[in-house]
C-alpha atoms as a PDB file:
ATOM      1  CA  UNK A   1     133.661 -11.732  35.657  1.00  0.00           C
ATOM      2  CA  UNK A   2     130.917 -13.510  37.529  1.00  0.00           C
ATOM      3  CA  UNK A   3     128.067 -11.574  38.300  1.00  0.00           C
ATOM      4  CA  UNK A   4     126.313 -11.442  41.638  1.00  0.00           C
ATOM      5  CA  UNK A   5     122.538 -12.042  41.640  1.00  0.00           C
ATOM      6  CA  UNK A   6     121.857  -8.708  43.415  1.00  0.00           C
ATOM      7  CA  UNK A   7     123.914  -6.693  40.289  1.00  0.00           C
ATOM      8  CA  UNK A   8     122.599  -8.875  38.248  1.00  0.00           C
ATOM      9  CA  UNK A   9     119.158  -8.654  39.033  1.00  0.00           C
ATOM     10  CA  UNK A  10     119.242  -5.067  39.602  1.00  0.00           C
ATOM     11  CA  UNK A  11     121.030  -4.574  36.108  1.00  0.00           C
ATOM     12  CA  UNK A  12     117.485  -6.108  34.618  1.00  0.00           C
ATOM     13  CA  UNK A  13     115.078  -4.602  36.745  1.00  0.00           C
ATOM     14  CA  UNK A  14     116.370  -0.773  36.758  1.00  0.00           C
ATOM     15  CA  UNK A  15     116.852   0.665  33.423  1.00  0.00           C
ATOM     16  CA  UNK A  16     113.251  -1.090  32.522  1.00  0.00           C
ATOM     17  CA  UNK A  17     113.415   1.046  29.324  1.00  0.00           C
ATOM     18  CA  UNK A  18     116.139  -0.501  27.360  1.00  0.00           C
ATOM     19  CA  UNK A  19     115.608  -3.734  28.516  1.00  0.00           C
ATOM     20  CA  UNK A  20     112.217  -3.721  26.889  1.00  0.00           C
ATOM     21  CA  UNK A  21     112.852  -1.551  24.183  1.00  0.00           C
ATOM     22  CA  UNK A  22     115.203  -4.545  23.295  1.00  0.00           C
ATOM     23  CA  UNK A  23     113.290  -7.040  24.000  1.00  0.00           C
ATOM     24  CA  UNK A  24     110.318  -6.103  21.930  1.00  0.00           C
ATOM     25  CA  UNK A  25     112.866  -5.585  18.795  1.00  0.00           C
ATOM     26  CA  UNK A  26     113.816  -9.594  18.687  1.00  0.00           C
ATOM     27  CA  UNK A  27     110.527 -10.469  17.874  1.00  0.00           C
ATOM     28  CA  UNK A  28     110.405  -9.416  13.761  1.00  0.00           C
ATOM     29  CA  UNK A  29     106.805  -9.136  12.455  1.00  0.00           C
ATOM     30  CA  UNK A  30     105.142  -8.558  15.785  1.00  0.00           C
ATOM     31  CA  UNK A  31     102.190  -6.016  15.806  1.00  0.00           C
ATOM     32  CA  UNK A  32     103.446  -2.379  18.011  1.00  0.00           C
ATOM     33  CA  UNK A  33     103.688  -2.553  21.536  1.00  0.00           C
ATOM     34  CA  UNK A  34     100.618  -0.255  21.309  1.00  0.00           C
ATOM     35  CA  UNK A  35      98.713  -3.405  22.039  1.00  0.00           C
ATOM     36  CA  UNK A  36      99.534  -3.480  24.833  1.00  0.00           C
ATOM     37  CA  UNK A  37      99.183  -7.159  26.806  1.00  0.00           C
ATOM     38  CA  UNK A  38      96.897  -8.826  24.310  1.00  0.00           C
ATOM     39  CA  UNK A  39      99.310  -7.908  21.206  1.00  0.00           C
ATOM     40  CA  UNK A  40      99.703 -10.302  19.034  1.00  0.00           C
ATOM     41  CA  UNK A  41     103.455 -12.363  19.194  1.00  0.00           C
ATOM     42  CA  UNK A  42     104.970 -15.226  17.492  1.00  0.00           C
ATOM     43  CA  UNK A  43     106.273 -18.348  19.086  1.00  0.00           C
ATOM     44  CA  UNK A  44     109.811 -18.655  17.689  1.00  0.00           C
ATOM     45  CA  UNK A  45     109.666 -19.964  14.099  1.00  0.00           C
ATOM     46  CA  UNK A  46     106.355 -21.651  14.555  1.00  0.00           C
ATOM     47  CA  UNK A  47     104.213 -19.037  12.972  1.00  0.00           C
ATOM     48  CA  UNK A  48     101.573 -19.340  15.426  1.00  0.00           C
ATOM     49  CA  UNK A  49     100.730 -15.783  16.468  1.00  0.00           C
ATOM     50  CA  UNK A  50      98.888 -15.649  19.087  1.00  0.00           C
ATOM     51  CA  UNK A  51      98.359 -13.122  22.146  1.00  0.00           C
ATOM     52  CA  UNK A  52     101.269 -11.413  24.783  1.00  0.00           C
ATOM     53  CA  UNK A  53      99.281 -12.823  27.833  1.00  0.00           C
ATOM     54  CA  UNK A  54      97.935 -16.110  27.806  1.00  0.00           C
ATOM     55  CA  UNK A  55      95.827 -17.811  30.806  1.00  0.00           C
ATOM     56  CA  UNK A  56      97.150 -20.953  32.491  1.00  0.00           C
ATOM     57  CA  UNK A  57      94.605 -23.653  33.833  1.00  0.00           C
ATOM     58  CA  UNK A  58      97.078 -25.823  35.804  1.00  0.00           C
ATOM     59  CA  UNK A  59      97.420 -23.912  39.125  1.00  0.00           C
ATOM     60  CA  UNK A  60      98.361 -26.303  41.818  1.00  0.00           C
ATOM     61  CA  UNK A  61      96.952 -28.968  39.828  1.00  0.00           C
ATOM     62  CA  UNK A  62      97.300 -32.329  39.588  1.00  0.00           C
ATOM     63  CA  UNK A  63      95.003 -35.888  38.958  1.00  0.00           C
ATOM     64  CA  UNK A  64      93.580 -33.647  36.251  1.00  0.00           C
ATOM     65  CA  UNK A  65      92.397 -31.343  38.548  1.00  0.00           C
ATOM     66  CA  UNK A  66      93.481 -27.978  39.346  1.00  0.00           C
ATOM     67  CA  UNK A  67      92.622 -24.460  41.315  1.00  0.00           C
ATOM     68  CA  UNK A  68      90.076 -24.311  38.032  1.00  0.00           C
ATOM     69  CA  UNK A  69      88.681 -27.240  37.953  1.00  0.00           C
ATOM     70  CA  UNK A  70      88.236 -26.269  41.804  1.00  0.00           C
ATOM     71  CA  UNK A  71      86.581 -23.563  40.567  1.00  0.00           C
ATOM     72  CA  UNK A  72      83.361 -25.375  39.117  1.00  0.00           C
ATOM     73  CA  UNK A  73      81.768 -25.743  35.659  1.00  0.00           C
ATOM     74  CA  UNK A  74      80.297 -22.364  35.478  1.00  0.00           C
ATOM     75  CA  UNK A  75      82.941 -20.335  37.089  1.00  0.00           C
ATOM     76  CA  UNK A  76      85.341 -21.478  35.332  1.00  0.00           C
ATOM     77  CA  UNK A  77      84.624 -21.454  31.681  1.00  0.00           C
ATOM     78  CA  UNK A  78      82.777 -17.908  32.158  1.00  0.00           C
ATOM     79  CA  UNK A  79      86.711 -16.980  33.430  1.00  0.00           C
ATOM     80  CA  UNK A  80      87.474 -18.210  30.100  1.00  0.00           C
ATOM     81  CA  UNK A  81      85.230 -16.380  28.313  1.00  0.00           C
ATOM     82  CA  UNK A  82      85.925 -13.628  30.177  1.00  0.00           C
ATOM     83  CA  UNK A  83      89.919 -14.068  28.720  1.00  0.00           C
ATOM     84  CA  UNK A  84      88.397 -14.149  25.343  1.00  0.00           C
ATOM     85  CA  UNK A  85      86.371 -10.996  25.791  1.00  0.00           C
ATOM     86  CA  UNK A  86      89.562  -8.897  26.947  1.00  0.00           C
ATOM     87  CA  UNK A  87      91.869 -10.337  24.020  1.00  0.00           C
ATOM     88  CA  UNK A  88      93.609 -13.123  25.478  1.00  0.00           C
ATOM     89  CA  UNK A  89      93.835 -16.153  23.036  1.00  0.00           C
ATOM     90  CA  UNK A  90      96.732 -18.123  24.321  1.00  0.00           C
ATOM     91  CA  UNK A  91      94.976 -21.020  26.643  1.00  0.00           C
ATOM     92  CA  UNK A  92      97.446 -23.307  28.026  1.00  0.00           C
ATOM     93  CA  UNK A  93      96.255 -26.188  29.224  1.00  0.00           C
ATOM     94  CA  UNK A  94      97.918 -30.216  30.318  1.00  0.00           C
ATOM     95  CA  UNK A  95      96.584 -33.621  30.626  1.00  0.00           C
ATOM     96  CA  UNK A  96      97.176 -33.413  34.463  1.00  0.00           C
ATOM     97  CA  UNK A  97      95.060 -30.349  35.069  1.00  0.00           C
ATOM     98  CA  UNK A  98      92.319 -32.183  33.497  1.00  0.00           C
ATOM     99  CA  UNK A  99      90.789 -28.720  31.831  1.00  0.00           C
ATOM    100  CA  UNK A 100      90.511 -29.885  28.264  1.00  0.00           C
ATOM    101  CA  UNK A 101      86.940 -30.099  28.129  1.00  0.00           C
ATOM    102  CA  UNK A 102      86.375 -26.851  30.203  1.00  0.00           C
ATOM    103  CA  UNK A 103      87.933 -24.761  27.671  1.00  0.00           C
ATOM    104  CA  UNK A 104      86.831 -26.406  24.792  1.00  0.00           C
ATOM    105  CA  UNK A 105      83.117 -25.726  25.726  1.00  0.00           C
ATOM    106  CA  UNK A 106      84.200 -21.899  26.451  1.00  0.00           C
ATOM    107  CA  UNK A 107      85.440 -21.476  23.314  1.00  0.00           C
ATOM    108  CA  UNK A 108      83.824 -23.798  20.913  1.00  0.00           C
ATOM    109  CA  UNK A 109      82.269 -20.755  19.113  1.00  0.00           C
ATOM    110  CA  UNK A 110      85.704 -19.056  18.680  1.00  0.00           C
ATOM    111  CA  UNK A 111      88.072 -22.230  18.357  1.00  0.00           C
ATOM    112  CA  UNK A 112      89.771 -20.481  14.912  1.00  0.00           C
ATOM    113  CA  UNK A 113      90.830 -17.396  16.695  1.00  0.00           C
ATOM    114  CA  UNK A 114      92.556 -19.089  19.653  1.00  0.00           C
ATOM    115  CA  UNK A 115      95.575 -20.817  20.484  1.00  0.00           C
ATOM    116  CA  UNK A 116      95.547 -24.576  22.311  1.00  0.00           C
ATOM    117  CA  UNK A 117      98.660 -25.464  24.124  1.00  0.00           C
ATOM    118  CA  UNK A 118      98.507 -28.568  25.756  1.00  0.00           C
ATOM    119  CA  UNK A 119     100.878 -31.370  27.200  1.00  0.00           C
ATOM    120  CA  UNK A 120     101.201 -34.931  27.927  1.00  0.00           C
ATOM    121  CA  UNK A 121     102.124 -36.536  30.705  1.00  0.00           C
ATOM    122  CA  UNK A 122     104.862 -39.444  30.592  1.00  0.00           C
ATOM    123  CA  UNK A 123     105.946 -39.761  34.080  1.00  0.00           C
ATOM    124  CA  UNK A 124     105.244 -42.024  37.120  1.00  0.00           C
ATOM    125  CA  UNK A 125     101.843 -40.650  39.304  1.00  0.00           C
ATOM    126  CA  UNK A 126     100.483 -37.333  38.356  1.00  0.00           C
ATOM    127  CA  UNK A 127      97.325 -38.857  36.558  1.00  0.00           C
ATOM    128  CA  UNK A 128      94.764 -41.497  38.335  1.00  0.00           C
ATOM    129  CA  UNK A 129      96.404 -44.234  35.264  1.00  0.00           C
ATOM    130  CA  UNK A 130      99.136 -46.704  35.537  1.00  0.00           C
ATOM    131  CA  UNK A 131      99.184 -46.720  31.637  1.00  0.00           C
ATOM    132  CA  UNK A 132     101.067 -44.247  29.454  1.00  0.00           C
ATOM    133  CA  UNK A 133      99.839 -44.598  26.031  1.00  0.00           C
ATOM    134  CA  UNK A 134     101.869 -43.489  23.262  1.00  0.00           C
ATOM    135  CA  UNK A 135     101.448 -39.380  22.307  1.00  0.00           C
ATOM    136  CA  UNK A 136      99.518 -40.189  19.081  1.00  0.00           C
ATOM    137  CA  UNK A 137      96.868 -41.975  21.262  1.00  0.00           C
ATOM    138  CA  UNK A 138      97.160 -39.307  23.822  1.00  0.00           C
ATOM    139  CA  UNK A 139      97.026 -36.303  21.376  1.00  0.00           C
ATOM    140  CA  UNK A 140      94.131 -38.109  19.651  1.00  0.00           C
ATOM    141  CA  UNK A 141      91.960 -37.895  23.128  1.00  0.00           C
ATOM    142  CA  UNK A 142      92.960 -34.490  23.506  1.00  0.00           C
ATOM    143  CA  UNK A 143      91.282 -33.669  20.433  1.00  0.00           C
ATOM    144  CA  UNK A 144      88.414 -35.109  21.339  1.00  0.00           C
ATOM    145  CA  UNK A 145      88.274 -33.784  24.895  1.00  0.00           C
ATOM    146  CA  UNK A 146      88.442 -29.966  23.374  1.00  0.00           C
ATOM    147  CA  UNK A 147      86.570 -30.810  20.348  1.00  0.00           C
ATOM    148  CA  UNK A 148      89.249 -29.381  17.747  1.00  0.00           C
ATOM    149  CA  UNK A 149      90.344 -30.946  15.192  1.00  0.00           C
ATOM    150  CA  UNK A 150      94.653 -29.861  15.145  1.00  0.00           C
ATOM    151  CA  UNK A 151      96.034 -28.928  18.752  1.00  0.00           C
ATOM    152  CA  UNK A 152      98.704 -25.855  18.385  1.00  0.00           C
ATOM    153  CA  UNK A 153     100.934 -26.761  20.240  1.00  0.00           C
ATOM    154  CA  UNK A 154     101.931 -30.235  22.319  1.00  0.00           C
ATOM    155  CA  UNK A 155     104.468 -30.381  24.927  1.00  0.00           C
ATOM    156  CA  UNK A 156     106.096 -32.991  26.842  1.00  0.00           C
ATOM    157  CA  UNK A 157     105.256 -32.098  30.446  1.00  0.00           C
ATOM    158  CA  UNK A 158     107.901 -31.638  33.516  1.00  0.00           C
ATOM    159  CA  UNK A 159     110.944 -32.424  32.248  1.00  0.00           C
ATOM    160  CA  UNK A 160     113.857 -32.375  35.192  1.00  0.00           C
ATOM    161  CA  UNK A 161     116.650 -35.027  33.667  1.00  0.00           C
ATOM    162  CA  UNK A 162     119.905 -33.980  30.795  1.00  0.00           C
ATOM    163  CA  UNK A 163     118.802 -37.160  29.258  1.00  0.00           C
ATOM    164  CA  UNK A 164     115.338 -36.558  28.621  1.00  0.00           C
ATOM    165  CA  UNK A 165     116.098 -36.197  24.553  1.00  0.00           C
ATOM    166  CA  UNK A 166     117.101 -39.429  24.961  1.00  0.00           C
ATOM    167  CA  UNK A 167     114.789 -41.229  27.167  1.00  0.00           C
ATOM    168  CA  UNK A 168     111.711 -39.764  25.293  1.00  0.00           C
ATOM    169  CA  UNK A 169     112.382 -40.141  21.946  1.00  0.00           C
ATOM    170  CA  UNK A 170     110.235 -42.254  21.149  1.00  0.00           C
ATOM    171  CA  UNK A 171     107.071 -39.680  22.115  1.00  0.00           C
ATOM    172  CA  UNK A 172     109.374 -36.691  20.271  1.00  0.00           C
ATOM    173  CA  UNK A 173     109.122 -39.022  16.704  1.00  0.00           C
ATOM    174  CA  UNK A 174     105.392 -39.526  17.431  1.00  0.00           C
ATOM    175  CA  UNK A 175     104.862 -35.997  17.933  1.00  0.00           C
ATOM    176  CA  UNK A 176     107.139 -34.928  14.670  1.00  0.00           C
ATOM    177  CA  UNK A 177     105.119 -37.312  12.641  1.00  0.00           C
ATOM    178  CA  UNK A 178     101.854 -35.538  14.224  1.00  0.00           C
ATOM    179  CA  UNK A 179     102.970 -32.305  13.028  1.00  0.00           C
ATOM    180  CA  UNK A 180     103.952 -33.561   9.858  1.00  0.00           C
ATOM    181  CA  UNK A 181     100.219 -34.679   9.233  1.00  0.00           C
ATOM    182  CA  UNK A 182      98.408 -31.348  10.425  1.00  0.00           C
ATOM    183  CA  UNK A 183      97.387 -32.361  13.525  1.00  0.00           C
ATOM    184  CA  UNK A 184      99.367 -30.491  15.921  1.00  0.00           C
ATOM    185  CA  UNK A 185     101.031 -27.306  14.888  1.00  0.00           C
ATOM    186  CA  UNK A 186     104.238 -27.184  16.717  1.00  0.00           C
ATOM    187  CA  UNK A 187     105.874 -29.028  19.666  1.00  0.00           C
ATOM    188  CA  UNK A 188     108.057 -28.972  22.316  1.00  0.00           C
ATOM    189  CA  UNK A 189     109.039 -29.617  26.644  1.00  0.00           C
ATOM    190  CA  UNK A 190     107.659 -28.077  29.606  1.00  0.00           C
ATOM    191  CA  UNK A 191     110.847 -27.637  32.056  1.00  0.00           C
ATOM    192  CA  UNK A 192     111.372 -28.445  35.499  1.00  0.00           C
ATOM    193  CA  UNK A 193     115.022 -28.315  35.721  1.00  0.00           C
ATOM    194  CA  UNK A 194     118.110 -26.834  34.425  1.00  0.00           C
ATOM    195  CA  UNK A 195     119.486 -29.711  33.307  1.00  0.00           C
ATOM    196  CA  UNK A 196     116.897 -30.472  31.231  1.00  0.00           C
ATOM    197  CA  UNK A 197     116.754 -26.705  30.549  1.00  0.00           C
ATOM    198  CA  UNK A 198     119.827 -26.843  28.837  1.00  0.00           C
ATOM    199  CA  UNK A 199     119.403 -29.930  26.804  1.00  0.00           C
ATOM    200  CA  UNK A 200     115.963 -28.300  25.446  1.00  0.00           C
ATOM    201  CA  UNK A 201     118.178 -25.095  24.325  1.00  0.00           C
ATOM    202  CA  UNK A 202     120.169 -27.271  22.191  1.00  0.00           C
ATOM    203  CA  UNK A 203     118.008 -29.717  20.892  1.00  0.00           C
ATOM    204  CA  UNK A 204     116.405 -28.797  17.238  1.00  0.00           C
ATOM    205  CA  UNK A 205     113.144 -30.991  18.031  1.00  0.00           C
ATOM    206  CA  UNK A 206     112.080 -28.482  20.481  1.00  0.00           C
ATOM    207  CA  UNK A 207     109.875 -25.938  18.881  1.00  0.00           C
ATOM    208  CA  UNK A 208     108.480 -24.266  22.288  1.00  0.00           C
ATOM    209  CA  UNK A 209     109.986 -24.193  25.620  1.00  0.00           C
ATOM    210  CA  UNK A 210     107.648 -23.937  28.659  1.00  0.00           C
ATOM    211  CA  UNK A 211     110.216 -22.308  31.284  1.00  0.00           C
ATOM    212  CA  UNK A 212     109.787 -21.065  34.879  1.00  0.00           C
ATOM    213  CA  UNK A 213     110.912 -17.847  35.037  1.00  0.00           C
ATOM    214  CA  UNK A 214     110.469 -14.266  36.952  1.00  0.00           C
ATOM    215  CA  UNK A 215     112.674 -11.922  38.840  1.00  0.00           C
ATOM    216  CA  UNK A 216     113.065 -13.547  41.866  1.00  0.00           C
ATOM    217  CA  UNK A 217     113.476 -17.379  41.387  1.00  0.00           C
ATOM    218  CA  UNK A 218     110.495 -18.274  43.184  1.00  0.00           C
ATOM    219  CA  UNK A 219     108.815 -21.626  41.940  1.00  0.00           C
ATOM    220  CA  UNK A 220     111.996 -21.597  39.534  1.00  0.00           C
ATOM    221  CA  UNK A 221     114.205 -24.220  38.733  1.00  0.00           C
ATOM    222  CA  UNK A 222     117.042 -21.984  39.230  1.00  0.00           C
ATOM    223  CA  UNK A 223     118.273 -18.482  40.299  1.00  0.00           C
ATOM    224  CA  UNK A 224     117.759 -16.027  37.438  1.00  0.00           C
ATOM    225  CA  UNK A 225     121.115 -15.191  36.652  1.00  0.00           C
ATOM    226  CA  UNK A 226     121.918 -18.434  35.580  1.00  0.00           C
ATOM    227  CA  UNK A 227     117.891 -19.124  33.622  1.00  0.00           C
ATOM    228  CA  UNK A 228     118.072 -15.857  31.694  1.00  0.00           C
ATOM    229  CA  UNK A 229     121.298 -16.631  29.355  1.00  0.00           C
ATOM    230  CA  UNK A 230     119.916 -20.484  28.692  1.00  0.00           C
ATOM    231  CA  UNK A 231     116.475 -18.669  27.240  1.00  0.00           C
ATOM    232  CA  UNK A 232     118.049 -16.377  25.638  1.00  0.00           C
ATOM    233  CA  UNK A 233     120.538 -18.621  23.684  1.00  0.00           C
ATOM    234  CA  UNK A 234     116.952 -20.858  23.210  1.00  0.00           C
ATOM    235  CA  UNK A 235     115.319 -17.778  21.571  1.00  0.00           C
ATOM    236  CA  UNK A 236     118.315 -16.417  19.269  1.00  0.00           C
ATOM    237  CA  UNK A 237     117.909 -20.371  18.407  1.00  0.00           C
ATOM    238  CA  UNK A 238     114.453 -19.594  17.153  1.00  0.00           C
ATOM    239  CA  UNK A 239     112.283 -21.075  19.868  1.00  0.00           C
ATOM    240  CA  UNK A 240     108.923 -19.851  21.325  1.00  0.00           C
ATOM    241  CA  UNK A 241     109.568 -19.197  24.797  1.00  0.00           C
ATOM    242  CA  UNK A 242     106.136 -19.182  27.060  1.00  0.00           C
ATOM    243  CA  UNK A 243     107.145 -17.517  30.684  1.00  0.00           C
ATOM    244  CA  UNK A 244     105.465 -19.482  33.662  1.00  0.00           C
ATOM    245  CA  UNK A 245     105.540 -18.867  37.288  1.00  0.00           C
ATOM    246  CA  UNK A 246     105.562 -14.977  36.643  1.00  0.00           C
ATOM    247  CA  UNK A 247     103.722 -14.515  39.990  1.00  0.00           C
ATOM    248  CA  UNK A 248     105.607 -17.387  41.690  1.00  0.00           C
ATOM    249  CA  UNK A 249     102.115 -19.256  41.428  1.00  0.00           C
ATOM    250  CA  UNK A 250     100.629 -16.910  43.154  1.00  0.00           C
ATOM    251  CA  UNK A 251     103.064 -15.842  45.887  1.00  0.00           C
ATOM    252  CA  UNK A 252     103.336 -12.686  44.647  1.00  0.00           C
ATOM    253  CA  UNK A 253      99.560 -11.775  44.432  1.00  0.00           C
ATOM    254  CA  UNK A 254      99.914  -9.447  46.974  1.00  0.00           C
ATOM    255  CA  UNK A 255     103.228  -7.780  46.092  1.00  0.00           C
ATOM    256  CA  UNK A 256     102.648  -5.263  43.692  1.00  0.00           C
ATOM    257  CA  UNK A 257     106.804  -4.718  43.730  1.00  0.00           C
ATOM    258  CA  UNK A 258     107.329  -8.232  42.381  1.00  0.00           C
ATOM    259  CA  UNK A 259     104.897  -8.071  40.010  1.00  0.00           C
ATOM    260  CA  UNK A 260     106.114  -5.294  38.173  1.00  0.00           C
ATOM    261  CA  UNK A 261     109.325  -6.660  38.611  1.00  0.00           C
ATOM    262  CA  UNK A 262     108.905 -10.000  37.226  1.00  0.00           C
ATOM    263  CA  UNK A 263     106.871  -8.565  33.932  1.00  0.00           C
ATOM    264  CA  UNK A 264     109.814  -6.511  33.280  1.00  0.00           C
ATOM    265  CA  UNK A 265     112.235  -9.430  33.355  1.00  0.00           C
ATOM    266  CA  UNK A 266     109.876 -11.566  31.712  1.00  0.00           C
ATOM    267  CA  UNK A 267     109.771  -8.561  28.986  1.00  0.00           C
ATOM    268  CA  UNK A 268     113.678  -8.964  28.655  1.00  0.00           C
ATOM    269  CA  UNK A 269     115.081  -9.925  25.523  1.00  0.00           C
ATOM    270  CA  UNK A 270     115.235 -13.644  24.980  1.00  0.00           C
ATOM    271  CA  UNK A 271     113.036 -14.295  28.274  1.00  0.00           C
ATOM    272  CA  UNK A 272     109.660 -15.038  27.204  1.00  0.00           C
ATOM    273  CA  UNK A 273     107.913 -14.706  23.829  1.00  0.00           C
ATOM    274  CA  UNK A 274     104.426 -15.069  25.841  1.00  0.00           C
ATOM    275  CA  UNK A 275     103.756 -14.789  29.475  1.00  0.00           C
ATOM    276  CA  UNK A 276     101.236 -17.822  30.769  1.00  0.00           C
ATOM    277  CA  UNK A 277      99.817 -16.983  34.144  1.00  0.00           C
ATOM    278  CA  UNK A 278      97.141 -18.823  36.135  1.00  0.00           C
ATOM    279  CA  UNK A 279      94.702 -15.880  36.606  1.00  0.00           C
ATOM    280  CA  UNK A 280      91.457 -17.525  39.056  1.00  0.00           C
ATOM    281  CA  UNK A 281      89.229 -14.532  38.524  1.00  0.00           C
ATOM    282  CA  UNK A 282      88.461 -11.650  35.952  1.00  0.00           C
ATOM    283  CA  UNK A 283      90.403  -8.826  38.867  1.00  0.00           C
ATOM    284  CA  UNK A 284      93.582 -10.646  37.910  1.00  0.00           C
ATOM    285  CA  UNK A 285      93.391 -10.626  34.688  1.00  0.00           C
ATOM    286  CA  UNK A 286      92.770  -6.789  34.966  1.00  0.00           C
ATOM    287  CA  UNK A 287      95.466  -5.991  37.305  1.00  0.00           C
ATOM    288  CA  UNK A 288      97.948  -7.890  35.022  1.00  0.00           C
ATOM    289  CA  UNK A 289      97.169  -6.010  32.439  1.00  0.00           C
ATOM    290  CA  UNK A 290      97.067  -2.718  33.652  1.00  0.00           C
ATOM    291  CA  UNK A 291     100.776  -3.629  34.889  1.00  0.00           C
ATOM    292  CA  UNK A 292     101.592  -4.292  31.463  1.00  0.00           C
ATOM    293  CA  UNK A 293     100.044  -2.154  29.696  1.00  0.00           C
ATOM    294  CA  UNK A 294     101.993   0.756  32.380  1.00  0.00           C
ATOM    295  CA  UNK A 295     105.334  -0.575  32.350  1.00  0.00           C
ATOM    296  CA  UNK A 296     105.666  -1.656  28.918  1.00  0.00           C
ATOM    297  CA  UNK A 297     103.529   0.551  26.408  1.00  0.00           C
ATOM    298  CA  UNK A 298     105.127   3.632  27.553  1.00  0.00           C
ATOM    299  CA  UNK A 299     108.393   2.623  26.831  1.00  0.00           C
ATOM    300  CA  UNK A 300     107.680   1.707  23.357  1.00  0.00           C
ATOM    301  CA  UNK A 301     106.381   5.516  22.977  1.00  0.00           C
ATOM    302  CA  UNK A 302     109.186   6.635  23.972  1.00  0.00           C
END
């Protein structure tokens, strides 16, 4: 029987209880829920633990620069810190945003405690070069860039096409043979698209999946009902799943409705195993997770 996105979505939303109950139970080995947002989760069968709530530095960004970037020098890498401080160590970062050397400087101090996501960028525009070196060369400036010696975690960024297994396969080898040498962790595709959605569920190269997803299929690449069962089969798979978009990049700011809501689907089983949200000053961060730590820590107490 197909279901209709208003059942559907209110079967998620109401009932929060079970929903998370369940959802915290798929991921073995995780510390309590007592952590509240800055727990510590595991990205699928990576073993890189690493915090609930991570920060993303890509909002609206583009020619490696970004709403952070925007920000300035100072501003912005004291809002790193400030993530650090509060327990977030999942920094997600991309060769478009151009943030690589903003974070590393934050947390240069702290580098073994913290998780580096980053992504490279193989498509047409986006960055100010015509050239698209290989991923090892890439990878290797990344390095440099955030002054680390192994990245955690390297994704192939905006994927929209079924095919994209194919077509990039070449990067996908070079990126194998990087893991296979220590110098990245884990890899895997930021998604743009349900096809390519779909192809990244079924592929066993993909480690981590970067998916848009919340409640309302804002900023999504499309409606819920028809994301949630693709993560899902992605996650009983064994892949990390980092939510993006949670606040519809930004659009729900000022909806405190929708922001519960979309931290209770993200909090679904299967959804996400870490939520990645582009937070632009320290009262975000706090108001996310004071959210969390409401509607999901009292559930597990229950």
């Amino acid at each position: 029987m197909q279901l209709s996105r208003r059942r559907f979505l209110k079967a998620t939303l109401a009932g929060a209880g079970s929903v998370l109950v369940a959802g915290c139970q798929t991921r073995a080995g995780d510390a309590p829920l007592t952590g509240g947002p800055y727990r510590t989760v595991t990205l699928g069968r990576t073993g890189i633990r690493t915090s609930l709530v991570g920060i993303g530095t890509g909002m609206r960004g583009g020619k490696r620069q970004s709403d952070h970037t925007r920000l300035g020098r100072e501003r912005f890498e004291n809002l790193i810190r400030a993530c650090y401080r509060r327990g977030i160590r999942l920094f997600d970062m991309a060769d478009l945003y151009g943030t690589h050397p903003f974070v590393g400087r934050a947390l240069k101090d702290v580098r073994d405690q913290v998780t580096y996501v980053s992504k490279i960028w193989v498509r047409p525009g986006g960055i100010p070069e015509k050239e698209r070196p290989d991923a090892d060369v890439v990878v290797d400036r990344f390095r440099k860039e955030l002054d680390t010696d192994v990245i955690d975690l390297v994704q192939i960024h905006c994927m929209t096409k079924p095919d994209w297994t194919d077509t990039q396969r070449r990067q996908m080898d070079i990126l194998e043979k990087l893991k296979s040498k220590g110098v990245i962790r884990a890899h895997g595709v930021s998604i743009h698209a349900v096809p390519a959605l779909r192809a990244a569920a079924e592929d066993p190269w993909v480690d981590v999946i970067h998916a848009r997803t919340n409640a309302y299929g804002v900023k999504m690449d499309g409606p819920p009902e028809e994301v949630a069962p693709i993560l899902a089969k992605a996650a009983a798979g064994g892949k990390g799943i980092l939510g993006m978009k949670l606040i519809g990049e930004g659009k729900f700011r000022t909806d405190d409705e929708k922001k519960d809501g979309s931290i209770r689907w993200a909090m679904g089983p299967g959804h996400a195993s870490a939520m990645v949200v582009g937070f632009l000053s320290e009262a975000e961060i706090d108001d996310f997770a004071a959210r969390v730590t409401r509607l999901v820590q009292p559930v597990a107490a229950s």
